[in-house]
Protein backbone atom coordinates (compact mmCIF):
# COMPACT_ATOMS: atom_id res chain seq x y z
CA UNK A 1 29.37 -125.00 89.17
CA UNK A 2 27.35 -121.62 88.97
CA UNK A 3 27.52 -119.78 85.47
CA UNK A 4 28.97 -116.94 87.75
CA UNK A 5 31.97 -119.22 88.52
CA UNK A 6 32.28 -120.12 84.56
CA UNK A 7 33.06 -116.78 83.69
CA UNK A 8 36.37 -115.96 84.76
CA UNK A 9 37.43 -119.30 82.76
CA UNK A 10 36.12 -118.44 79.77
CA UNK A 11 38.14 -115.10 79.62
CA UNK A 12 40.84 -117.08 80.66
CA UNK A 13 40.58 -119.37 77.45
CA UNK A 14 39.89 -116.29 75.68
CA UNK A 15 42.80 -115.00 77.10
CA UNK A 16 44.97 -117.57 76.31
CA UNK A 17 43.32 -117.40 72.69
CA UNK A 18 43.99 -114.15 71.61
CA UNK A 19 47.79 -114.40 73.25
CA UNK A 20 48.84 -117.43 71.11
CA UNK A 21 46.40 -116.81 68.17
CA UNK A 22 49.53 -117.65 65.67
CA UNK A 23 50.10 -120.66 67.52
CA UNK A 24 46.81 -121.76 67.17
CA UNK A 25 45.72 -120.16 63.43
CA UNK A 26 48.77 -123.54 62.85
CA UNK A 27 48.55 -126.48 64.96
CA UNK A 28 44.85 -127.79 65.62
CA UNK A 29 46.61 -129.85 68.06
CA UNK A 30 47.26 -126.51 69.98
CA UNK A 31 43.90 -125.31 69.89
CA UNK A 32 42.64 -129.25 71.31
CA UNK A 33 44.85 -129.61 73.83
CA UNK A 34 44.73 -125.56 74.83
CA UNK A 35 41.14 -124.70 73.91
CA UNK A 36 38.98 -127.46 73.39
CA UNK A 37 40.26 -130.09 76.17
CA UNK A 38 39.64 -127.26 78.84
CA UNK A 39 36.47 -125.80 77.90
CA UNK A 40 35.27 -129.21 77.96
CA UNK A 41 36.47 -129.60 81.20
CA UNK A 42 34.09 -126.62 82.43
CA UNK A 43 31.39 -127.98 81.39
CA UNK A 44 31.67 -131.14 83.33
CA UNK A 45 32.96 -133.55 81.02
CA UNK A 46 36.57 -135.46 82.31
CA UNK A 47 38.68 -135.05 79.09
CA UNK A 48 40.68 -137.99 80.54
CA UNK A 49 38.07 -140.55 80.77
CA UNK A 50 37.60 -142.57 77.88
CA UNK A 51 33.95 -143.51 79.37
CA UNK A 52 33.05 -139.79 78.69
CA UNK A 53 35.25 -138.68 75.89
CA UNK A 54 36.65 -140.26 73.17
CA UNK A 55 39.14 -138.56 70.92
CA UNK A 56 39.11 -140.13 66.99
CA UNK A 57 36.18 -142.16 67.64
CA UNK A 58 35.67 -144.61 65.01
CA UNK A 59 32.48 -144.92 63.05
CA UNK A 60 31.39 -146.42 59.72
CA UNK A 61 31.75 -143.13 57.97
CA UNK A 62 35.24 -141.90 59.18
CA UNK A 63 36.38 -140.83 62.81
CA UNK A 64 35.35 -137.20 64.27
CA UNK A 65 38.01 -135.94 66.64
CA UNK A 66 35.99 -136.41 69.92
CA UNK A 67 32.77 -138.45 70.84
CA UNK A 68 30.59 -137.16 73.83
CA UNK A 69 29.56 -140.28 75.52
CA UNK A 70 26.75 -140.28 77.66
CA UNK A 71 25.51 -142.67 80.63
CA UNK A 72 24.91 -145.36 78.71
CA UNK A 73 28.31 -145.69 76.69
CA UNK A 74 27.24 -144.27 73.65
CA UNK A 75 27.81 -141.19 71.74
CA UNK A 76 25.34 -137.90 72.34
CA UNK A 77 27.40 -135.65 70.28
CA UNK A 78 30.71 -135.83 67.89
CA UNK A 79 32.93 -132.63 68.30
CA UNK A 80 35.11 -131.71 65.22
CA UNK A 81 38.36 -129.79 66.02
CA UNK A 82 39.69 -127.36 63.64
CA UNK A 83 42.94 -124.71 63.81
CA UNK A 84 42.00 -121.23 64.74
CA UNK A 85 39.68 -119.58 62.04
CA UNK A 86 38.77 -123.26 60.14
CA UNK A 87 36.09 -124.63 59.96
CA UNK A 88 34.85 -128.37 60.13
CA UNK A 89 33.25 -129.79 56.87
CA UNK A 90 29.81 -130.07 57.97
CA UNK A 91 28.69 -133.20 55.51
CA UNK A 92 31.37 -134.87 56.92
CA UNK A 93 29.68 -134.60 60.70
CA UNK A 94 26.25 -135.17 59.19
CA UNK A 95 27.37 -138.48 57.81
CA UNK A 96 29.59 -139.75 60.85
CA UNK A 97 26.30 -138.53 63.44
CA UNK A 98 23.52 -140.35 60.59
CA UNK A 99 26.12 -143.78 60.52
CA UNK A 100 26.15 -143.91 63.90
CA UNK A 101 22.85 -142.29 64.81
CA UNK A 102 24.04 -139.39 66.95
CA UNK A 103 21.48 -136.78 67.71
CA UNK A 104 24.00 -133.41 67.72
CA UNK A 105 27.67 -132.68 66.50
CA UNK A 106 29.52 -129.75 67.82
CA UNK A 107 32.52 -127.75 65.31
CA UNK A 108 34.83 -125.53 67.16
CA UNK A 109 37.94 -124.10 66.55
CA UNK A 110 38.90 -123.08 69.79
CA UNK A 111 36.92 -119.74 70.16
CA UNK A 112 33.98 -119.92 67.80
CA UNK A 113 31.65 -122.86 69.00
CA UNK A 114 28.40 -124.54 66.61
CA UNK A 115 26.00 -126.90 67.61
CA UNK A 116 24.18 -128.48 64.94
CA UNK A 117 20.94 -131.00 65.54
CA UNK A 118 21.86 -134.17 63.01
CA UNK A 119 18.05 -134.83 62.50
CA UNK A 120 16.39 -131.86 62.20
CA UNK A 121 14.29 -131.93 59.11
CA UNK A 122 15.48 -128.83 57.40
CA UNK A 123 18.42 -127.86 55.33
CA UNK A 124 22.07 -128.17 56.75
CA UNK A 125 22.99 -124.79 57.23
CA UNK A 126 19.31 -124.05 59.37
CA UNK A 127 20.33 -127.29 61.37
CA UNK A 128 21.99 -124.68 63.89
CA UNK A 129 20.73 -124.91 67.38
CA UNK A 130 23.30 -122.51 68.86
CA UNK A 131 26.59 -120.13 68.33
């Protein structure tokens, strides 16, 4: 799928975003199911497939909403969920990504998207690869 093609799904989402923001500023269930589940979806990943994603994927330190799973089974990134305008405890990712030795975890509360790098040797907040 071309970028070109992305586009007019994204201001879809965004769309659908700014319609039902009071729906989603309450129910972070809302904003996975509405938001998160189908921007996923345009970027390749089958929602629906456990060997892919993983909603409340168990680890030593807790469970993070989703796990991205690669080839190989295991997770590449966690993705924490939040309701519209939240935002995810970052320790809390750190220590489910170190336990299980996941190399990025993703926050996102429907519109605003992070990417953090779990190992990069610098403080938390500069772990930021992308916005």
């Amino acid at each position: 799928m071309s970028i070109d093609s992305l586009i007019p799904q994204v201001v879809k989402l965004a769309d659908r975003a700014r319609r039902y923001e009071d729906v989603f500023k309450k129910s972070e269930a809302a904003v996975r199911s509405s938001l998160i589940e189908p921007f996923l979806k345009l970027w390749g990943w089958d929602v629906e497939d456990p060997a892919q994603v993983r909603p409340e994927f168990s680890t030593q330190a807790g469970k993070p909403d989703y796990a991205l799973l690669g080839d190989d089974g295991k997770p590449v990134a966690f993705l924490g969920a939040k309701s519209l305008g939240k935002q995810e405890d970052l320790n809390q990712y750190i220590s489910y990504c170190v336990s299980e030795g996941v190399g990025y975890f993703i926050t996102s509360d429907g519109v605003q998207w992070e990417v953090y790098e779990t190992f990069a040797p610098k403080p938390l907040h500069e772990k930021l690869v992308t916005r």
